[in-house]
C-alpha atoms as a PDB file:
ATOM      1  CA  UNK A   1       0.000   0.000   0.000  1.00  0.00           C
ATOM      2  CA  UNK A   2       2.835   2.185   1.057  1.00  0.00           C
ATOM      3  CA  UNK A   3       4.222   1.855  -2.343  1.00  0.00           C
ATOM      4  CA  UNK A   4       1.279   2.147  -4.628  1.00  0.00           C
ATOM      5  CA  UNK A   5       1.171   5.741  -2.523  1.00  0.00           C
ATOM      6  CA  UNK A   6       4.293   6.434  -2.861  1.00  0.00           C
ATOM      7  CA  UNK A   7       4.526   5.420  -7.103  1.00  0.00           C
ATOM      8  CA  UNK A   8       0.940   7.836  -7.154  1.00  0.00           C
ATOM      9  CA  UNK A   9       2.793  10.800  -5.215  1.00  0.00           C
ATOM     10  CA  UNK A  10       5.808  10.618  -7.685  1.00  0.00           C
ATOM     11  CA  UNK A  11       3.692  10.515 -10.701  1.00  0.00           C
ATOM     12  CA  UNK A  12       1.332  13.533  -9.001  1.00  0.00           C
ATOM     13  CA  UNK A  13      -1.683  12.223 -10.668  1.00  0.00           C
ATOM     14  CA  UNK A  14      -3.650  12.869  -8.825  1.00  0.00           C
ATOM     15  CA  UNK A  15      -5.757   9.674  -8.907  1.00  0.00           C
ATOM     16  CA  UNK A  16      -7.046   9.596  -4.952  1.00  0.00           C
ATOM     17  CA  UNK A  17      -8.701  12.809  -5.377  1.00  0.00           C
ATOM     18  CA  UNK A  18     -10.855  11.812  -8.171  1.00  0.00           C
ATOM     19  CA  UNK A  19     -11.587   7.956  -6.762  1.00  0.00           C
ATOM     20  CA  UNK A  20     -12.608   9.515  -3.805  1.00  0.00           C
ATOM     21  CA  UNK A  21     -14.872  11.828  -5.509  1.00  0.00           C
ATOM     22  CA  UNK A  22     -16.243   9.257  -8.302  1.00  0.00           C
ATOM     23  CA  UNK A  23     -17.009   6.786  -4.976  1.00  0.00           C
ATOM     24  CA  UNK A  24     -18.741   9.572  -3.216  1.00  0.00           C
ATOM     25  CA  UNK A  25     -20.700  10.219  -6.213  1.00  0.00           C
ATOM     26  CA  UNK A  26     -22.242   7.203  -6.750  1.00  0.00           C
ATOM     27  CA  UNK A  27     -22.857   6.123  -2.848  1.00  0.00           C
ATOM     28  CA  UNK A  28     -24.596   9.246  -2.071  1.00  0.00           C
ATOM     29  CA  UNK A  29     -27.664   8.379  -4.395  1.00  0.00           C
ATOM     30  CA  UNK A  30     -28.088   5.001  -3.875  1.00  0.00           C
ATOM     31  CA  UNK A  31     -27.316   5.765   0.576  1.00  0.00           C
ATOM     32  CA  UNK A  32     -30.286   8.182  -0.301  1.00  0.00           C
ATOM     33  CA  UNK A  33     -28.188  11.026   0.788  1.00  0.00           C
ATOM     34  CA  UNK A  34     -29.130  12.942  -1.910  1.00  0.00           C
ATOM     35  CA  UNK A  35     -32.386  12.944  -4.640  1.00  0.00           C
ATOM     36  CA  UNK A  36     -31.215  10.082  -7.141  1.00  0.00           C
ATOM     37  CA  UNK A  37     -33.342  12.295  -9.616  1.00  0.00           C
ATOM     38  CA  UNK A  38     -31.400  15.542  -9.200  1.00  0.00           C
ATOM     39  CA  UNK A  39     -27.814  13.982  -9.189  1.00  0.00           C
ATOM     40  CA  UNK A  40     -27.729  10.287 -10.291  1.00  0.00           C
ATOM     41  CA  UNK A  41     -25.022   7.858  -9.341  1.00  0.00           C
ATOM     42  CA  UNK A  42     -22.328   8.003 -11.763  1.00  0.00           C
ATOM     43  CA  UNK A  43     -22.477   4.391 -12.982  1.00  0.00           C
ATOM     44  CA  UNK A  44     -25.856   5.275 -14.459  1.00  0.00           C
ATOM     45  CA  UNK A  45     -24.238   9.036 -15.897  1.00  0.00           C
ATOM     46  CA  UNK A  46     -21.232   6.829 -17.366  1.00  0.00           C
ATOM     47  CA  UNK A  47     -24.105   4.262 -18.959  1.00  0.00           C
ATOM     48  CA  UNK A  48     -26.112   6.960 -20.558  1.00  0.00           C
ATOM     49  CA  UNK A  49     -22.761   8.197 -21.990  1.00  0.00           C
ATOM     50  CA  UNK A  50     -21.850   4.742 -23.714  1.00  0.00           C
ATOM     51  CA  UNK A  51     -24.899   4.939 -25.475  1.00  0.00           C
ATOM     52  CA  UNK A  52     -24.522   8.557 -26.369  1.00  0.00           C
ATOM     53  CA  UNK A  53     -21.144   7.172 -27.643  1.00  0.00           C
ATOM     54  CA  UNK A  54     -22.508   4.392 -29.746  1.00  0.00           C
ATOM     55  CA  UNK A  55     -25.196   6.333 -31.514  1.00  0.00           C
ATOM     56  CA  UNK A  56     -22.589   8.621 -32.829  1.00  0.00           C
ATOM     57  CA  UNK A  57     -24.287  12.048 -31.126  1.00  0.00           C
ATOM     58  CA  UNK A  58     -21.861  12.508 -28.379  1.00  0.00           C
ATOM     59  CA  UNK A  59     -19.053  12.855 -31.060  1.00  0.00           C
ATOM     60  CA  UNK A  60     -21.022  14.704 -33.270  1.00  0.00           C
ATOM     61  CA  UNK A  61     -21.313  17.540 -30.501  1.00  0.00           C
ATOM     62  CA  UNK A  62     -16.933  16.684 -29.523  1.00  0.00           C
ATOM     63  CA  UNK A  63     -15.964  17.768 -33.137  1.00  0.00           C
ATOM     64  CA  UNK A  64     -18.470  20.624 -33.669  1.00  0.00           C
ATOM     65  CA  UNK A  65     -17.620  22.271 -30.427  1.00  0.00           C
ATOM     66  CA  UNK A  66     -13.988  21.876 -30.975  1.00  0.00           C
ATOM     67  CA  UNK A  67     -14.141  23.297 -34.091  1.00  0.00           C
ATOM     68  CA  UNK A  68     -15.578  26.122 -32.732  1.00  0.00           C
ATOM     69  CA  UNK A  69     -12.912  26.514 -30.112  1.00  0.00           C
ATOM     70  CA  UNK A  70      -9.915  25.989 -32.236  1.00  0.00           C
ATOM     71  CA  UNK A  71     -10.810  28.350 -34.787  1.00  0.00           C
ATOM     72  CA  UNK A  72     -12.019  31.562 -32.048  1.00  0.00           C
ATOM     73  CA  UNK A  73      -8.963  30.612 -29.910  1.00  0.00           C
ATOM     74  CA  UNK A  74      -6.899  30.464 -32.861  1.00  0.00           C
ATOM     75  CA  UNK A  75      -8.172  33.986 -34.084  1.00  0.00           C
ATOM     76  CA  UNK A  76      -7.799  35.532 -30.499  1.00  0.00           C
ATOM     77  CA  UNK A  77      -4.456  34.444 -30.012  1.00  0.00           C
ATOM     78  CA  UNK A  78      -3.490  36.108 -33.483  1.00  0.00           C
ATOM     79  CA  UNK A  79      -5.320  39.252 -32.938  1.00  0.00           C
ATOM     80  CA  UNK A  80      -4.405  39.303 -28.731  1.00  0.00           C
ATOM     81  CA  UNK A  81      -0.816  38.467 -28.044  1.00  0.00           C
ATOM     82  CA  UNK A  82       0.819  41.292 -30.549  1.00  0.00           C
ATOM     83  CA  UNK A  83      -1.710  43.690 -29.359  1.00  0.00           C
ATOM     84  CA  UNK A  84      -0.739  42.916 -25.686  1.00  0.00           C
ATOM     85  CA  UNK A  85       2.610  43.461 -26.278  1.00  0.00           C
ATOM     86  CA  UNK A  86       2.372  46.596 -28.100  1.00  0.00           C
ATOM     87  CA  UNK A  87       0.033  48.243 -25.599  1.00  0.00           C
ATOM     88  CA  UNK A  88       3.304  46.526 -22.738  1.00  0.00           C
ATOM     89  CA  UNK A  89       5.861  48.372 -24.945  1.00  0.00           C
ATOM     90  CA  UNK A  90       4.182  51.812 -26.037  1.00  0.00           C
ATOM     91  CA  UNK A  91       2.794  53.733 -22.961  1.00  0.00           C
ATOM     92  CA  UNK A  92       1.183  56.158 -25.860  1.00  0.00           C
ATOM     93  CA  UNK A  93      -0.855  53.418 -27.194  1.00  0.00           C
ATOM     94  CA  UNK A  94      -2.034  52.057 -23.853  1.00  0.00           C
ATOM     95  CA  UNK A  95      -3.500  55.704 -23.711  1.00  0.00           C
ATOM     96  CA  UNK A  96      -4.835  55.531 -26.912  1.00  0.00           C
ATOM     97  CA  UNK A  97      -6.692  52.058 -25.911  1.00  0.00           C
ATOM     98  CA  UNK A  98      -6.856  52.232 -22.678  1.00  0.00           C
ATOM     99  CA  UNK A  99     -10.652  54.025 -22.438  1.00  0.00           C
ATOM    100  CA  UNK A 100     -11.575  51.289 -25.013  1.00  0.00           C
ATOM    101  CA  UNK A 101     -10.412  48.259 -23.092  1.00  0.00           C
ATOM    102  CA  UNK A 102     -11.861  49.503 -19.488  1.00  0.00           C
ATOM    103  CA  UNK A 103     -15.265  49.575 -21.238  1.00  0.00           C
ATOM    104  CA  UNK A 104     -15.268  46.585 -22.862  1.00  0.00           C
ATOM    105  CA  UNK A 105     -13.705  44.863 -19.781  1.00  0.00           C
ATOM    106  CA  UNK A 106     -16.795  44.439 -17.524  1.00  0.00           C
ATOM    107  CA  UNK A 107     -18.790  42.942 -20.427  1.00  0.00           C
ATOM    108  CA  UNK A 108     -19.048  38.906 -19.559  1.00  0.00           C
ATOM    109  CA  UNK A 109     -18.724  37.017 -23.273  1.00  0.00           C
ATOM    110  CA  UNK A 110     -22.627  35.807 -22.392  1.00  0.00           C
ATOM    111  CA  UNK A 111     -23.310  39.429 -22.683  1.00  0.00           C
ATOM    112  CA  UNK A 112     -22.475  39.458 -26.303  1.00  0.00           C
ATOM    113  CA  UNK A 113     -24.761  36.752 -27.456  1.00  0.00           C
ATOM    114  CA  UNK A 114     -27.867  38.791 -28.303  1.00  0.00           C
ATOM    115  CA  UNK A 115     -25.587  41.158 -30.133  1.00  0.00           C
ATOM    116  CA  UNK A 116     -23.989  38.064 -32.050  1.00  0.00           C
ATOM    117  CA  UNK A 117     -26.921  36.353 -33.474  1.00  0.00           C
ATOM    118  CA  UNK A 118     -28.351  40.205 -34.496  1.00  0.00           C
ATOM    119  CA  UNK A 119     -25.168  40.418 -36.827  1.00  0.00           C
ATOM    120  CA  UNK A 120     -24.248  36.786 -37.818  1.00  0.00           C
ATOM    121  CA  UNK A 121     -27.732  34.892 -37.153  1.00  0.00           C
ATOM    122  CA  UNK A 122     -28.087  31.203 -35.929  1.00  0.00           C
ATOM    123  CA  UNK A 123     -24.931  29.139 -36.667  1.00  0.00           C
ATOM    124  CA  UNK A 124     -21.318  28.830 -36.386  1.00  0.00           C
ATOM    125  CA  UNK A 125     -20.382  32.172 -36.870  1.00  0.00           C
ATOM    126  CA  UNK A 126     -21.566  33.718 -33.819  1.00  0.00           C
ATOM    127  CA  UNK A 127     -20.495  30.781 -31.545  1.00  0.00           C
ATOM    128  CA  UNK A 128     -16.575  31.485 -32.765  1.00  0.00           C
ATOM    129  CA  UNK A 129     -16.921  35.755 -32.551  1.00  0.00           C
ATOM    130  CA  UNK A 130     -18.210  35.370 -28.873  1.00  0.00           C
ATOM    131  CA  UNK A 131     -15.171  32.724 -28.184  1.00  0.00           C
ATOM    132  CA  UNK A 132     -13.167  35.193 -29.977  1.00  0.00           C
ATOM    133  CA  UNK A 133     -14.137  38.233 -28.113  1.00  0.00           C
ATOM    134  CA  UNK A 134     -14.192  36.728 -24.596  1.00  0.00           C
ATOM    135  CA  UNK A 135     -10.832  35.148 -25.168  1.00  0.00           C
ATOM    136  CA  UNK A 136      -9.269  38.312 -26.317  1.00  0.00           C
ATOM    137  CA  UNK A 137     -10.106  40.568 -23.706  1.00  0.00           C
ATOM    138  CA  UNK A 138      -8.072  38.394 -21.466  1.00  0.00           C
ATOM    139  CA  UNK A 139      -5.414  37.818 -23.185  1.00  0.00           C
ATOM    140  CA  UNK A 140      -5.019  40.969 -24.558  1.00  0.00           C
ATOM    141  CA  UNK A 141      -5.281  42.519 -20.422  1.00  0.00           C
ATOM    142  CA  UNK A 142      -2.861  39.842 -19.166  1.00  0.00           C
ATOM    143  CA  UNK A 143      -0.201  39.933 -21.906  1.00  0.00           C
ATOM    144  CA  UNK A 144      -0.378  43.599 -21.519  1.00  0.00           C
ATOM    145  CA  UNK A 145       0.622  43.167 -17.448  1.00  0.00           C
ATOM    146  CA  UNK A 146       3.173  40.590 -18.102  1.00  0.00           C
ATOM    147  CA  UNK A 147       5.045  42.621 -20.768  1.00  0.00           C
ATOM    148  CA  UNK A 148       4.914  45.563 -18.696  1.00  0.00           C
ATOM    149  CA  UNK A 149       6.417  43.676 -15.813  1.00  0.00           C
ATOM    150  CA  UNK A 150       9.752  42.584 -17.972  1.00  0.00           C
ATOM    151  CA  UNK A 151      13.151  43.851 -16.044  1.00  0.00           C
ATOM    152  CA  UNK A 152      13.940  46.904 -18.120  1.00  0.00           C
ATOM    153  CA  UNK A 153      17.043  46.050 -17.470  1.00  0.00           C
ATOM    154  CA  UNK A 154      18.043  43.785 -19.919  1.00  0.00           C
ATOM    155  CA  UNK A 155      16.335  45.468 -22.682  1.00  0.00           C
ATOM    156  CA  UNK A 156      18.558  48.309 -21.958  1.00  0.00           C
ATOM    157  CA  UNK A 157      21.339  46.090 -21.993  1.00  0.00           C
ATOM    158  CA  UNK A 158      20.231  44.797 -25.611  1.00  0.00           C
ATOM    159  CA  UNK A 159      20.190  48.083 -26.799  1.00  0.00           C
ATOM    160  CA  UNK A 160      23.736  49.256 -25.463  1.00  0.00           C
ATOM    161  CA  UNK A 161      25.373  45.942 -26.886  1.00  0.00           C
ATOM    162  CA  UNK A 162      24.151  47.350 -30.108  1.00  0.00           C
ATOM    163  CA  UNK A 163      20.635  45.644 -30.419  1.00  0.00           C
ATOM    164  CA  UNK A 164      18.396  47.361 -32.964  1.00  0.00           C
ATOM    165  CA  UNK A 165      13.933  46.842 -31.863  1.00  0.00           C
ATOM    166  CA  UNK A 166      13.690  44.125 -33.736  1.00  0.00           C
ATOM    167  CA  UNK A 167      16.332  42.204 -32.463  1.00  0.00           C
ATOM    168  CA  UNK A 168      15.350  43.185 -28.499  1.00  0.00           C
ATOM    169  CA  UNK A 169      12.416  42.007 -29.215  1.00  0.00           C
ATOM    170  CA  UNK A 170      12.952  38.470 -31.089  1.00  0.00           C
ATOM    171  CA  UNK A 171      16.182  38.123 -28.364  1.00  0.00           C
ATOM    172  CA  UNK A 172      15.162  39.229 -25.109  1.00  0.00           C
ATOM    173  CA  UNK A 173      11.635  40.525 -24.872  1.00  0.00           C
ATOM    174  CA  UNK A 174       9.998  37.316 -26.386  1.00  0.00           C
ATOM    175  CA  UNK A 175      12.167  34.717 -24.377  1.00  0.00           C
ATOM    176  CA  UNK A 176      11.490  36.715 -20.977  1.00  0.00           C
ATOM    177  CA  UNK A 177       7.477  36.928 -22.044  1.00  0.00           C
ATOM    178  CA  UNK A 178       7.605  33.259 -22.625  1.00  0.00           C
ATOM    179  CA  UNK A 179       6.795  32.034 -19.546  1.00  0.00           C
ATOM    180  CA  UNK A 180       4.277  34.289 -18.597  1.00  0.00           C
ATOM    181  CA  UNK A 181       2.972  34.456 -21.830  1.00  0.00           C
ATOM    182  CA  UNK A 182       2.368  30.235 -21.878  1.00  0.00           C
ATOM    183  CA  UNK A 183       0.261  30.924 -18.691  1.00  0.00           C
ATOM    184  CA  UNK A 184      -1.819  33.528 -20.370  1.00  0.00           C
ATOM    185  CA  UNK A 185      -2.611  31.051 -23.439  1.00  0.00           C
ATOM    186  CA  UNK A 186      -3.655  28.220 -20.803  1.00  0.00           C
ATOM    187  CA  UNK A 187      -5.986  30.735 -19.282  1.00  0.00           C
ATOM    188  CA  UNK A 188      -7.904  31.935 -22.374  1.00  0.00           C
ATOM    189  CA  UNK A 189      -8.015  28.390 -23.734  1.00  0.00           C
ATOM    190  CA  UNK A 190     -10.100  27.363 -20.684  1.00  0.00           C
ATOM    191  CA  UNK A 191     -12.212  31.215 -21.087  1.00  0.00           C
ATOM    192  CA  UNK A 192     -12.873  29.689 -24.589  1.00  0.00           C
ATOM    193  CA  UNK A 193     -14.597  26.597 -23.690  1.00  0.00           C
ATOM    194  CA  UNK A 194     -16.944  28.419 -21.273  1.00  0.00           C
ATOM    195  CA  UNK A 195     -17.409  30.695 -24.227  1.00  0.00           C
ATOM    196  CA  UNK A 196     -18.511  28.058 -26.813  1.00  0.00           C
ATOM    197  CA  UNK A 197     -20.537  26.428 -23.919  1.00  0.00           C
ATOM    198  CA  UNK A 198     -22.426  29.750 -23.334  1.00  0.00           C
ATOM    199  CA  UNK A 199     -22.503  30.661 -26.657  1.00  0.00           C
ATOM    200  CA  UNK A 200     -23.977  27.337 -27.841  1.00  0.00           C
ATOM    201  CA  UNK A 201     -26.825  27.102 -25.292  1.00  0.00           C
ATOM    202  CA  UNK A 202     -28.392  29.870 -27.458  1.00  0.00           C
ATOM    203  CA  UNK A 203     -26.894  30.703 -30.487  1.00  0.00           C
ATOM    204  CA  UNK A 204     -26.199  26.759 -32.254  1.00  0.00           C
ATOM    205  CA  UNK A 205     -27.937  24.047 -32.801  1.00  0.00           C
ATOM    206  CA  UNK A 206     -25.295  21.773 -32.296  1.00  0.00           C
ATOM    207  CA  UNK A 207     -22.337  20.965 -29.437  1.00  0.00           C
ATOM    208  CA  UNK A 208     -21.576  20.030 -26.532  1.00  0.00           C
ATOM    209  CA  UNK A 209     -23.403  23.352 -24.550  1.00  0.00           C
ATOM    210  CA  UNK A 210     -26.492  22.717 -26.992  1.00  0.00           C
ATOM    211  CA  UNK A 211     -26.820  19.041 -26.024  1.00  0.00           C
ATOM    212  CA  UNK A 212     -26.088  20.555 -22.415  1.00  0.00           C
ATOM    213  CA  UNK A 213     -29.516  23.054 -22.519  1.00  0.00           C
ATOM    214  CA  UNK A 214     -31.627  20.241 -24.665  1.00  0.00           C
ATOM    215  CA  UNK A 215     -30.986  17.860 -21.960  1.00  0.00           C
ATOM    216  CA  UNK A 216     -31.850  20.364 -19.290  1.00  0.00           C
ATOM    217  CA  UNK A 217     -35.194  21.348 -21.197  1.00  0.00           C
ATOM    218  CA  UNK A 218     -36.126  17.845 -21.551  1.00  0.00           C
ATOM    219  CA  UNK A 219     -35.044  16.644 -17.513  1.00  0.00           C
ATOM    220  CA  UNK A 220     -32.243  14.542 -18.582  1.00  0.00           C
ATOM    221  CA  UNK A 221     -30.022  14.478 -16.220  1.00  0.00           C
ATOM    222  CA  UNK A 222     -27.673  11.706 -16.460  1.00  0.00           C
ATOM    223  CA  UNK A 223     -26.887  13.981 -20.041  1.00  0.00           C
ATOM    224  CA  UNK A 224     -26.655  17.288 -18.093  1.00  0.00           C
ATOM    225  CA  UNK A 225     -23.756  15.602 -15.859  1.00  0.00           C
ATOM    226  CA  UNK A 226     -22.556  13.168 -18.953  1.00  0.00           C
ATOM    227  CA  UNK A 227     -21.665  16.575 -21.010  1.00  0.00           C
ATOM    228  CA  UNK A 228     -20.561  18.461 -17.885  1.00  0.00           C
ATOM    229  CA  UNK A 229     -17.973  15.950 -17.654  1.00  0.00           C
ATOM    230  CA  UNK A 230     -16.719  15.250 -21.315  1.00  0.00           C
ATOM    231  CA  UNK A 231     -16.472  19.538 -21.194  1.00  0.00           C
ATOM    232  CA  UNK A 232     -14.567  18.948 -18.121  1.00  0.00           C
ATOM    233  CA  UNK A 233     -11.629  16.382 -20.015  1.00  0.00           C
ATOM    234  CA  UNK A 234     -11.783  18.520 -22.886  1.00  0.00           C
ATOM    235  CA  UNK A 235     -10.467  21.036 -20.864  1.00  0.00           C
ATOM    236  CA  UNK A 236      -8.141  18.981 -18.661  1.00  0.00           C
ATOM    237  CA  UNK A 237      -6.885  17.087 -21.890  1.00  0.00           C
ATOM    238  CA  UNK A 238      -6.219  20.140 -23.934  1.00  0.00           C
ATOM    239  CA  UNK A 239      -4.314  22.211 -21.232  1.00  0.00           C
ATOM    240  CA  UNK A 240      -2.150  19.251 -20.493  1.00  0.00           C
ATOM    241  CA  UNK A 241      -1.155  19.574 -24.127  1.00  0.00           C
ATOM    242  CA  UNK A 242      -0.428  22.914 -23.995  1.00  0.00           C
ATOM    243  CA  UNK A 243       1.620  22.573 -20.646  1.00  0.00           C
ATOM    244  CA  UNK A 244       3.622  19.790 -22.469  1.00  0.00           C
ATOM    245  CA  UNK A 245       4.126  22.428 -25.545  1.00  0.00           C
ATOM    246  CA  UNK A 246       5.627  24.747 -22.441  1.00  0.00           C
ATOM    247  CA  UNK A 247       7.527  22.924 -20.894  1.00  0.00           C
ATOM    248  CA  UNK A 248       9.155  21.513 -23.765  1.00  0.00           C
ATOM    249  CA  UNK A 249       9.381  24.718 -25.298  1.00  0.00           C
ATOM    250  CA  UNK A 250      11.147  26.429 -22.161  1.00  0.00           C
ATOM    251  CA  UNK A 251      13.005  23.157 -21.127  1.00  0.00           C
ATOM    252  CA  UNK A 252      16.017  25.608 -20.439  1.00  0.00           C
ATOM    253  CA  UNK A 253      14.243  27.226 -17.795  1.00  0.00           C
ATOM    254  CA  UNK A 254      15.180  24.353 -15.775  1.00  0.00           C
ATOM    255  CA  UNK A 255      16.296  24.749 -12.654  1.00  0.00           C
ATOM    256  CA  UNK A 256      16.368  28.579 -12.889  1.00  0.00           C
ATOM    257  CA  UNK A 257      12.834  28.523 -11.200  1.00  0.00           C
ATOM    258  CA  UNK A 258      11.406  28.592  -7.263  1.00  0.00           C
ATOM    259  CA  UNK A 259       8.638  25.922  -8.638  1.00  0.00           C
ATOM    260  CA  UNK A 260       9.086  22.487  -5.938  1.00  0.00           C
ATOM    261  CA  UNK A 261      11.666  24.544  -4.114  1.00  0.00           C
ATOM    262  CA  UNK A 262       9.255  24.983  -1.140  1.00  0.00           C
ATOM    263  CA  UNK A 263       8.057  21.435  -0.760  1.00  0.00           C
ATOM    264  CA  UNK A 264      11.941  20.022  -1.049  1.00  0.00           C
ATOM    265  CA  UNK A 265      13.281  22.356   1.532  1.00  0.00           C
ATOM    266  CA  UNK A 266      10.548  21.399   3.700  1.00  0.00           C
ATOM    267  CA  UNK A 267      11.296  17.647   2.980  1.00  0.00           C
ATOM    268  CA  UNK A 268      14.997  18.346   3.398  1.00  0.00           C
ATOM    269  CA  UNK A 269      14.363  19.745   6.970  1.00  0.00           C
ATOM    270  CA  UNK A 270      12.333  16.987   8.213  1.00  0.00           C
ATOM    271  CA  UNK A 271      15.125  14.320   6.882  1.00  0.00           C
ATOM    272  CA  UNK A 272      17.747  16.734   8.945  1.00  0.00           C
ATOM    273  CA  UNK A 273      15.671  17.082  11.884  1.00  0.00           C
ATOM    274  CA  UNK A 274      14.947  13.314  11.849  1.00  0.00           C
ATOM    275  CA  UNK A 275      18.947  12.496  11.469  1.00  0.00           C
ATOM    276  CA  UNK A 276      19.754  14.470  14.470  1.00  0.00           C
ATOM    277  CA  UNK A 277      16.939  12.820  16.792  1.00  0.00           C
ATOM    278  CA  UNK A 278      18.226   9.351  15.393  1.00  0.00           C
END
């Protein structure tokens, strides 16, 4: 037992967590600990998901939703990132924008749905302008901070060595953004699927968010929670990837960061105060 605990605490997976919940889940209906109605034991959400699975419908709503994601998230991250660093580098065009982006800030992507289907109608293209718009914002705000929070510094430095803008940029601004920049992408690409979910509840007639609001019209609940969760390992699944892309694409950050450095130096002074005592 030790060892199976140990193997799962090396491999940070993360597996107890979710047992624990899955068990939970499907003893609290059938204890009566909860209405069976209202939240169904998961065998019987996992069941109604097989079938969804067989019939073809479940992966019907997978691809149409991701398409939907890929191709906003794809368009925001275009449109976003240069703009965030621009408005991080120029202090005169953060006070061009700045009035712009404040009012546009406090509008939730939800908000723009009425709006959407008045210009583009019933159909894909709303669904990717509202993942577009509510992924932006964010990303366009948070590159903005991180830029603006690069050590001058070394930009200085780039330019006394000779560096023209160009080559500060491509050789120092870029590889300091990286990091922070990888964090911003992992945050609008989980903004994006609560987009398409939101904006597919009224403005599709397909996906994962408009088999999410049939099933809730209809009293379907085992669907409700079935969807709920395949949104849910979307999400997981896809930010995994792009942690892999990060951390592969900043391997030589290495070692050069504070990330574990708590946990081993508390580990470290329990094996030294354990030593001592032995």
């Amino acid at each position: 037992m030790k060892r199976a605990l140990a193997w799962l605490d090396r491999r940070q997976s993360g597996v107890p967590a979710l047992a624990l919940a899955a068990l939970a889940w499907e003893l609290a209906p059938r204890c009566g600990l909860v209405d069976g109605t209202l939240l169904p034991p998961l065998s019987r959400v996992l069941a109604v998901g097989f079938g969804m699975a067989r019939s073809g419908l479940l992966a019907r709503a997978v691809f149409a939703s991701l398409w939907r994601v890929g191709l906003g998230y794809g368009l925001a991250v275009l449109v976003a990132v240069p703009l965030g660093i621009a408005l991080g580098l120029s202090p005169r065009l953060e006070r061009h924008l700045s009035a712009l982006l404040q009012v546009l800030r406090p509008i939730s992507p939800p908000a723009w749905v009425p709006l959407a289907i008045l210009w583009f109608g019933i159909g894909d293209a709303p669904a990717v302008f509202i993942i577009f718009v509510g992924t932006a914002q964010a990303l366009i705000v948070g590159v903005a901070t991180a830029t603006r929070s690069l050590d001058a510094r070394r930009v200085e430095a780039a330019f006394t060595l000779g560096a023209n803008r160009w080559q500060a940029l491509r050789w120092v601004i870029l590889p300091g953004l990286s990091p922070a920049l990888f964090g911003q992408l992992r945050v609008g690409l989980a903004l994006a699927w609560m987009c398409v979910v939101a904006a597919e509840m009224v403005a599709v007639r397909s996906g994962l968010g408009y088999l999410l609001i049939e099933a809730r019209n209809l009293f379907q609940t085992e669907r409700v929670l079935l969807v709920m969760l395949v949104i849910g390992a979307l999400g997981v699944g896809f930010d995994r990837l792009l942690h892999a892309l990060e951390v592969r694409a900043l391997a030589w950050r290495q070692g050069t960061t504070a990330e574990g450095v708590f946990e081993r130096g508390g580990e470290a002074i329990r094996k030294t105060i354990a030593y001592k005592l032995g």
